[in-house]
Protein backbone atom coordinates (compact mmCIF):
# COMPACT_ATOMS: atom_id res chain seq x y z
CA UNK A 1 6.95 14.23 -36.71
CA UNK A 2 3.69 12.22 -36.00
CA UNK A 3 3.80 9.29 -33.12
CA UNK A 4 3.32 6.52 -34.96
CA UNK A 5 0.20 4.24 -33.27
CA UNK A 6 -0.80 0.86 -33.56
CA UNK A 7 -4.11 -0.66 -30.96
CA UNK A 8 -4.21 -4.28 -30.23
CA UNK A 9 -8.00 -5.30 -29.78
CA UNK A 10 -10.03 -3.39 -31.45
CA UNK A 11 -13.29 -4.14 -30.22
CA UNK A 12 -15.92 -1.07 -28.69
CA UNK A 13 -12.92 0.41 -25.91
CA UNK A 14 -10.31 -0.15 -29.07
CA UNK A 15 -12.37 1.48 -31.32
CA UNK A 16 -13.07 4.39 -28.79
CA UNK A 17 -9.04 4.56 -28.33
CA UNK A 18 -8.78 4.47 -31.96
CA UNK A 19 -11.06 7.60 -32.66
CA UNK A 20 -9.35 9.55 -30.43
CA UNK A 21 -6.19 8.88 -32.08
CA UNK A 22 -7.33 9.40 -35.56
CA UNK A 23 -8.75 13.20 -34.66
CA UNK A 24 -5.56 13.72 -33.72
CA UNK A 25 -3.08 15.49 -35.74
CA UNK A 26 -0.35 14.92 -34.05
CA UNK A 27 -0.57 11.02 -34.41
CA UNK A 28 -0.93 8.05 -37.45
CA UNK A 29 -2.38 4.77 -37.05
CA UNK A 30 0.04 2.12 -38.74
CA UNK A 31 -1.61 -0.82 -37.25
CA UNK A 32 -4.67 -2.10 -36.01
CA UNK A 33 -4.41 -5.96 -34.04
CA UNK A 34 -7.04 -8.44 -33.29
CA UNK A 35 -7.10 -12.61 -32.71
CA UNK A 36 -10.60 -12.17 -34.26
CA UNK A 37 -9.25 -11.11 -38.14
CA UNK A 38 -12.87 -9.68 -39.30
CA UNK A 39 -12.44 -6.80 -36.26
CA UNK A 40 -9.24 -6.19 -37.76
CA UNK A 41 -10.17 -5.87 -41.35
CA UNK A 42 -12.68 -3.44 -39.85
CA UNK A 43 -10.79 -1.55 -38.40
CA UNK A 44 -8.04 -0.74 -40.88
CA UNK A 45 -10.78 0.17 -43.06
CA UNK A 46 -11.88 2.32 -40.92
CA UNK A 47 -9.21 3.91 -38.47
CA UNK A 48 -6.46 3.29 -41.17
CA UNK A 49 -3.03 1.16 -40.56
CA UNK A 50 -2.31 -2.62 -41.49
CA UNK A 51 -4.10 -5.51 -40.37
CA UNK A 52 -2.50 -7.60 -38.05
CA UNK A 53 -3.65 -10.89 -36.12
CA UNK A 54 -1.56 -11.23 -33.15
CA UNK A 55 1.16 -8.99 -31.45
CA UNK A 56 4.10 -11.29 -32.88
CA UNK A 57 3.17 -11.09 -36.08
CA UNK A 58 2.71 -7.11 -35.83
CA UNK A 59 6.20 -6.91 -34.10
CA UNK A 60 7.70 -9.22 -36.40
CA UNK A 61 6.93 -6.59 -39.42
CA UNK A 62 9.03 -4.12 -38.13
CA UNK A 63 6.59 -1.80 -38.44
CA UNK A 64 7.48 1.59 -36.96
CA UNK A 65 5.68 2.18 -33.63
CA UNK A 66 5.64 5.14 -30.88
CA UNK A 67 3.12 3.72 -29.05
CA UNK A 68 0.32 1.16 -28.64
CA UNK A 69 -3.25 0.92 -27.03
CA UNK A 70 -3.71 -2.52 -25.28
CA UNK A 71 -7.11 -2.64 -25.38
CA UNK A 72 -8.13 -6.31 -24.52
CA UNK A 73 -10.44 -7.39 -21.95
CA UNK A 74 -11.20 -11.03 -20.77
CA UNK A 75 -12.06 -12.25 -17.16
CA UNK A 76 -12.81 -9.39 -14.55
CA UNK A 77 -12.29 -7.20 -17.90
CA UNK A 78 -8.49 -7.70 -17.00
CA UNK A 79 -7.00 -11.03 -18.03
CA UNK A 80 -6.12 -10.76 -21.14
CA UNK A 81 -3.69 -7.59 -20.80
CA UNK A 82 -0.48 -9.55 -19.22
CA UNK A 83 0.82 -11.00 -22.67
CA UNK A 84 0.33 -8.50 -25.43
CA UNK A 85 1.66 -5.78 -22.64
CA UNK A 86 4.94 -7.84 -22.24
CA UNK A 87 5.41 -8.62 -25.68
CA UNK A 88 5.23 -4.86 -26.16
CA UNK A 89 7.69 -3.50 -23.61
CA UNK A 90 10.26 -6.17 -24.07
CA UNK A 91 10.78 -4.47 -27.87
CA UNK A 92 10.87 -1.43 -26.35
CA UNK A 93 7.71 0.10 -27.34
CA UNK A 94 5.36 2.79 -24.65
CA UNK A 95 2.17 0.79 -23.97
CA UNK A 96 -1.52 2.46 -23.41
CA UNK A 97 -3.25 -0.66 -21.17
CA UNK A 98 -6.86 -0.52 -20.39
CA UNK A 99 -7.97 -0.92 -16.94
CA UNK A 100 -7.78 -2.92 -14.47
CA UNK A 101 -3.84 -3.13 -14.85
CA UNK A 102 -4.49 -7.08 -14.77
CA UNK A 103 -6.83 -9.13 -12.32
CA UNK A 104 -3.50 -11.01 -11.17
CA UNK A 105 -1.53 -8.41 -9.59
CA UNK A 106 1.34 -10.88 -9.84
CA UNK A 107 1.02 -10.08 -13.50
CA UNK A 108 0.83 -6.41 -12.91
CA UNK A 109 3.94 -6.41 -10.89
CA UNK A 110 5.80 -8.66 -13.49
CA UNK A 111 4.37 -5.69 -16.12
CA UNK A 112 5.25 -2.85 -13.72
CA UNK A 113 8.94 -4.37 -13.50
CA UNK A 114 9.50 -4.67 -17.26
CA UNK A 115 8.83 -1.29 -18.20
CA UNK A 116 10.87 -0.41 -14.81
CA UNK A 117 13.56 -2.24 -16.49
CA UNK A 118 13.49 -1.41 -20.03
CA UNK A 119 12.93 2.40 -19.06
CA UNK A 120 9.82 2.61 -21.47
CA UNK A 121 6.68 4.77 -20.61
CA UNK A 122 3.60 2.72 -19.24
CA UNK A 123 0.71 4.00 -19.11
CA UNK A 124 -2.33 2.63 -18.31
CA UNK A 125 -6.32 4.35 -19.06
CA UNK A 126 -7.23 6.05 -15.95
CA UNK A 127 -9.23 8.46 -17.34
CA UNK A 128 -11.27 10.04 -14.58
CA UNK A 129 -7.99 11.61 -13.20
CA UNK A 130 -7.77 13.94 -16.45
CA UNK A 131 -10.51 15.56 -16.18
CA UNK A 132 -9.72 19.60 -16.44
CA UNK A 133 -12.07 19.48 -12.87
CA UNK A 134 -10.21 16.68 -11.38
CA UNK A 135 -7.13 18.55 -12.20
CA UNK A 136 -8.60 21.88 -10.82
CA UNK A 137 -9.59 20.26 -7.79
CA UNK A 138 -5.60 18.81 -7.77
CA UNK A 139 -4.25 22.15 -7.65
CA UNK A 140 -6.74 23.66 -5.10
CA UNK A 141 -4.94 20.67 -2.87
CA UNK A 142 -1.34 21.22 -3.97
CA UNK A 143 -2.07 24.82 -3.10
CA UNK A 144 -3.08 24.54 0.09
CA UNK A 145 -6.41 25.51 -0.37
CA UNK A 146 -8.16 22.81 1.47
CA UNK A 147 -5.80 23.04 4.28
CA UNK A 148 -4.08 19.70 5.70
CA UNK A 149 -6.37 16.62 4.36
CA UNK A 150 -7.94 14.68 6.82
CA UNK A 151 -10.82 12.78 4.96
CA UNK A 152 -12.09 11.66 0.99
CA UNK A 153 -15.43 10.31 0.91
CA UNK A 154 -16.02 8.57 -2.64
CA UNK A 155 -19.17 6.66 -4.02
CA UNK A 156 -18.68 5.20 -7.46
CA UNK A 157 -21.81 3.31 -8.80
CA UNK A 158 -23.48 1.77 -11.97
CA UNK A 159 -25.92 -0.65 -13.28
CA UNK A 160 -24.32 -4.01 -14.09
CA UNK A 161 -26.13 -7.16 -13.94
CA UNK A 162 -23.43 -9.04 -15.66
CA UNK A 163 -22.78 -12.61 -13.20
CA UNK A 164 -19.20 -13.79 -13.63
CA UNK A 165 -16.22 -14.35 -10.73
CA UNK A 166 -17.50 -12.93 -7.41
CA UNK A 167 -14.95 -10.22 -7.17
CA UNK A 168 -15.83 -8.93 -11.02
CA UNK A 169 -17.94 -5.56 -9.60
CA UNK A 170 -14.48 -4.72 -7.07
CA UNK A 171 -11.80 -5.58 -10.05
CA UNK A 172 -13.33 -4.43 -12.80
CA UNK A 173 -15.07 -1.10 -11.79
CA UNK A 174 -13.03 0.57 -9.08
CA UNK A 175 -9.54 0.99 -10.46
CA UNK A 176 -10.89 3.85 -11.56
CA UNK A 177 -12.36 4.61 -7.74
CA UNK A 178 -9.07 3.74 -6.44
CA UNK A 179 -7.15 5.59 -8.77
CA UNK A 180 -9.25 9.06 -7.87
CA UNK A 181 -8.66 8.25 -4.20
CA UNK A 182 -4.79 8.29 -4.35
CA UNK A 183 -4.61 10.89 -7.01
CA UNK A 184 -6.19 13.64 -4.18
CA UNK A 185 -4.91 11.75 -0.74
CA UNK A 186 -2.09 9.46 -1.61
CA UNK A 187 -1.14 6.22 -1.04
CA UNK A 188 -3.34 4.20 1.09
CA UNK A 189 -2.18 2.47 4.29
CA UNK A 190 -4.60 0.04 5.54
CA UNK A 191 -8.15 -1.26 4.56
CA UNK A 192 -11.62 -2.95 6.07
CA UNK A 193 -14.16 -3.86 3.90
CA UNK A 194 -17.24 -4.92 4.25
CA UNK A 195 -19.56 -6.68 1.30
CA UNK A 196 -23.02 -7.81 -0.09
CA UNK A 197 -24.40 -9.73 -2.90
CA UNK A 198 -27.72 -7.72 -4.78
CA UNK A 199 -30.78 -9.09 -4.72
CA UNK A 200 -30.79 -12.32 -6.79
CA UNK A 201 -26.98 -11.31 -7.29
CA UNK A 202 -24.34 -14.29 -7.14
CA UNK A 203 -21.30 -11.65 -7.05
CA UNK A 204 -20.37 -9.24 -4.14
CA UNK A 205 -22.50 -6.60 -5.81
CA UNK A 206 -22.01 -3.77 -3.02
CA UNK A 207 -19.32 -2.86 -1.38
CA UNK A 208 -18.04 -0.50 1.72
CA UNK A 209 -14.73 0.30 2.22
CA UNK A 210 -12.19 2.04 5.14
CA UNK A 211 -9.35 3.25 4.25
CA UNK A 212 -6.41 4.69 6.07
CA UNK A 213 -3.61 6.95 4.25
CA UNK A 214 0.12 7.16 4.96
CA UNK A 215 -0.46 10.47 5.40
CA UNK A 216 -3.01 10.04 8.39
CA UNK A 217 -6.02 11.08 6.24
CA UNK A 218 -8.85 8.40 6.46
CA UNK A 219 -11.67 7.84 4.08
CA UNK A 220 -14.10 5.44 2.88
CA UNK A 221 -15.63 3.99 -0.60
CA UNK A 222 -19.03 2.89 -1.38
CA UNK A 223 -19.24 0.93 -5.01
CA UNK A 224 -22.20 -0.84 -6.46
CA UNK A 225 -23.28 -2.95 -9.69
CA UNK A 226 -26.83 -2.44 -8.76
CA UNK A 227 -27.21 1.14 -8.21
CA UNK A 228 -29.91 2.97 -11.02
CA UNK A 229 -28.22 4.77 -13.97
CA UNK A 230 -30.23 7.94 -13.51
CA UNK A 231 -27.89 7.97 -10.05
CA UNK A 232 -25.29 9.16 -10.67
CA UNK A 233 -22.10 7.36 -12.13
CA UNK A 234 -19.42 9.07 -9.47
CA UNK A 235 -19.52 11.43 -6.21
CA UNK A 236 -16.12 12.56 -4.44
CA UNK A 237 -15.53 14.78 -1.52
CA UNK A 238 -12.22 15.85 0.04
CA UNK A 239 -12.36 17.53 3.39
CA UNK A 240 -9.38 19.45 4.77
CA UNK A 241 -8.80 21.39 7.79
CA UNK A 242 -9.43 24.82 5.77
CA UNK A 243 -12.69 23.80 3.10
CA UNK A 244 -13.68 20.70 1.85
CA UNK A 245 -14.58 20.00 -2.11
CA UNK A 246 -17.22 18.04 -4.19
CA UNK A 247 -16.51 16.69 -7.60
CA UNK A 248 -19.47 15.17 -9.23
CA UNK A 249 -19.66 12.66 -12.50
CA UNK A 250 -15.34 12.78 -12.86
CA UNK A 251 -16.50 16.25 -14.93
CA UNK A 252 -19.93 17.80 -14.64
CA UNK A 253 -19.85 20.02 -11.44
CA UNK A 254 -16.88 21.40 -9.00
CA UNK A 255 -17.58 22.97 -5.64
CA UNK A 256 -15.67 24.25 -3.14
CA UNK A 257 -16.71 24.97 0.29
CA UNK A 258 -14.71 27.26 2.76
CA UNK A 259 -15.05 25.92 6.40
CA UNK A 260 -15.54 29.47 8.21
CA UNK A 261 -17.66 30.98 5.64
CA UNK A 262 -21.16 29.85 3.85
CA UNK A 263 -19.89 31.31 0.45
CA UNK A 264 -19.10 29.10 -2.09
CA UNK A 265 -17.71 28.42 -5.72
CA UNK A 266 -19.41 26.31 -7.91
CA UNK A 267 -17.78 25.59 -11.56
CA UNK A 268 -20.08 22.93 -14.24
CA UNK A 269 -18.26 21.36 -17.16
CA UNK A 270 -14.95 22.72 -15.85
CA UNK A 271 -12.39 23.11 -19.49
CA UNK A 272 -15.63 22.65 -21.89
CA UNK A 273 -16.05 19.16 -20.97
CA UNK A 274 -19.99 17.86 -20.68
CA UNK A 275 -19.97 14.46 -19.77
CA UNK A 276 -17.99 11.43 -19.43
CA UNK A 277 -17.08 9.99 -22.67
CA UNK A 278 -15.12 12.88 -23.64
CA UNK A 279 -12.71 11.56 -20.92
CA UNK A 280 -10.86 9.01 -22.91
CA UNK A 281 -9.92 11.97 -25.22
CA UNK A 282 -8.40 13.50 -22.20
CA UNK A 283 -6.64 10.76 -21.23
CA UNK A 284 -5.49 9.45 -24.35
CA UNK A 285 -4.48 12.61 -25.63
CA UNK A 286 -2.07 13.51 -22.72
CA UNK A 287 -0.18 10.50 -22.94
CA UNK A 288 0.52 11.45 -26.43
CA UNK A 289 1.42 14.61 -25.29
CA UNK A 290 3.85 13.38 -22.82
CA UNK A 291 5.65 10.77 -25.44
CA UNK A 292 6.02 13.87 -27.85
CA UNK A 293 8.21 15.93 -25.05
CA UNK A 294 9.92 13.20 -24.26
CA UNK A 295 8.71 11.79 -20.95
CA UNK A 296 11.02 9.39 -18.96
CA UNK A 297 9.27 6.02 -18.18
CA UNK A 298 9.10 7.63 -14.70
CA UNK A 299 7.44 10.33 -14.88
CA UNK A 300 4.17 9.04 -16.40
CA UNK A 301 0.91 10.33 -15.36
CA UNK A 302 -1.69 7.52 -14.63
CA UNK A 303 1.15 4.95 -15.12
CA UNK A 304 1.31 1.59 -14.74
CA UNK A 305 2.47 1.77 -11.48
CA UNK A 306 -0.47 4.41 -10.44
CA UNK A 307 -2.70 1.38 -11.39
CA UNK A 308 -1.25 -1.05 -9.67
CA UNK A 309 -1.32 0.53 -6.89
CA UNK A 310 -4.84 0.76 -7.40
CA UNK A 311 -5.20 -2.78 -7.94
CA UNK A 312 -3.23 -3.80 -4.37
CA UNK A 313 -5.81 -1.95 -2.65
CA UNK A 314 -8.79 -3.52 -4.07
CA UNK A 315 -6.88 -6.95 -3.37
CA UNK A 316 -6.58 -5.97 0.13
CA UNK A 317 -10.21 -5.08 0.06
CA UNK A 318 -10.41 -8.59 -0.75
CA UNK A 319 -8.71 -10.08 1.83
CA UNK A 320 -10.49 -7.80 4.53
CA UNK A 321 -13.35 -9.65 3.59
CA UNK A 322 -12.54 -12.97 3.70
CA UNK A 323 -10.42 -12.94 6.52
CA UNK A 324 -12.43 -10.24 8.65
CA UNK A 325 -9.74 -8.27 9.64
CA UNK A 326 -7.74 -5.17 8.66
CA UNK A 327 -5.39 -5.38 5.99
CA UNK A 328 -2.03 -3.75 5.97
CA UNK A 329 -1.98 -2.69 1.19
CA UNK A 330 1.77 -3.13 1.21
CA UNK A 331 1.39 -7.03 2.76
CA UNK A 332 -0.86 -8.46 -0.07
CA UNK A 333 0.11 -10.94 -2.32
CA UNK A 334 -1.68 -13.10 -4.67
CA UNK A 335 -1.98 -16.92 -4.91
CA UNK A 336 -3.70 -19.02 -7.31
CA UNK A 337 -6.55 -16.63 -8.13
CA UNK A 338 -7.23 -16.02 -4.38
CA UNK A 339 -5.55 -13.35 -1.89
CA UNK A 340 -3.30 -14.23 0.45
């Protein structure tokens, strides 16, 4: 039996999602969804499925569904996620969100709590976690390989010179940094940041960021909107008491390094994956493969509640900044587009 797939927005990330579905076997688009009907023609000609113009009018068919991509965008890339997302869980139907979870995390708790409630899987694109490197790099920790963790170093950075709100380069981009972080160390405890605007930037551009785990591991982020693309999109290193790691571009190189010995073990393109943009076939494709064994709304891999999470600690980040201080993650609320 195929899980039955219908993506709401269907503009360049809906389109990607909608790819990956349709090379598939195991899945059928029945719907495509956009405010914009001439993206929705589109699509149905091309990715297959009915038309529809809003989520009400899709739900209101009774049109079978397994699963939906939200794949909206608006302010910070995350504003327009809360409604569609809510509409979907209250019938009962496993969501697919794009990141960031929402720019409001009031409206990513209120999301978070639905599915909670209605016991349906949410899942939300945090691709860069299912990477077979990431994942090998997982296991290495979960093994005991790297010893007890005391440190993760990550530098995310790309060229945007889009101007919108001033926190559009921490929302917008580093979910994804976030999410990496607490997939290898866990839940994060505390935070100090520290921030610039680019050259002839109006946004806080650049960023530097402490962090302190439950677990007693510390760390640190640097993220940038002005940084070259020949760069380098992503660098992570975990250090532990027995060998550290490096994990380079979410996929292209793997390296461990024993502490007490100069020999090491390098892997490239870990699982046949070259570069990036396979990710969201990854990603997209496990979740599928979780709905079709039957996976309990808790027990979602990059759920909604991983990216929340996620989102919390960039708001603390936030609030670090404007109130120069440390933040404790688990004390921030939000209020009227500004942190608490």
């Amino acid at each position: 039996m195929k899980i039955k797939v219908g993506i709401v927005g269907v503009g360049n990330i809906g389109s990607i999602h909608a790819a990956v579905y349709k090379e598939n076997p195991n899945v059928e688009i029945v719907a495509v969804c956009d405010i914009i009907q001439s993206k929705s023609d589109e699509a149905a000609k091309k990715f297959g499925g009915k038309a529809f113009y809003s989520v009400k009018e899709m739900l209101d068919s009774k049109i079978e569904l397994n699963l939906v991509s939200v794949c909206t965008k608006g302010e910070e890339n995350g504003s327009e996620h809360f409604t569609p997302t809510m509409e979907l869980l209250e019938a009962g139907i496993p969501v697919l969100g794009e990141k960031p979870i929402s720019n409001n995390i009031e409206e990513g708790k209120q999301m978070v709590e639905l599915a909670r409630k209605k016991r349906v899987p949410y899942a939300v694109n945090l691709n860069h976690r299912f990477t077979p490197a990431a994942e090998k790099a997982k296991s290495w920790l979960e093994s005991g390989r790297l010893g007890k963790t005391h440190m993760i170093n990550m530098r995310m950075w790309i060229n945007n010179p889009a101007e919108s709100s001033p926190w559009f380069h921490l929302r917008a981009l580093h979910p994804h940094s976030f999410d990496v972080i607490r997939y290898f160390c866990g839940d994060v405890k505390r935070v100090a940041a520290f921030m610039m605007k680019g050259e002839n930037r109006s946004i806080w551009s650049n960023t530097q960021i402490i962090l302190e785990f439950e677990n007693g591991a510390i760390g640190s982020l640097v993220g940038s909107y002005d940084a070259g693309a020949s760069y380098g999109l992503e660098l992570c290193e975990v250090v532990g008491s027995k060998g550290r790691f490096t994990l380079e571009d979410a996929c292209e190189q793997l390296t461990y390094f024993p502490r007490t010995s100069i020999e090491t073990e390098s892997y490239r393109h870990v699982g046949g994956m070259r570069e990036f943009t396979e990710t969201f076939k990854s990603r997209i494709n496990s979740f599928v493969d979780q709905l079709m064994a039957g996976v309990t709304y808790d027990q979602v891999n990059g759920s909604g509640e991983d990216a929340l999470k996620a989102q919390l600690i960039i708001e603390a980040a936030i609030q670090s900044w404007e109130t120069e201080s440390i933040v404790e993650v688990q004390d921030v609320t939000l209020i009227s587009g500004g942190v608490k």
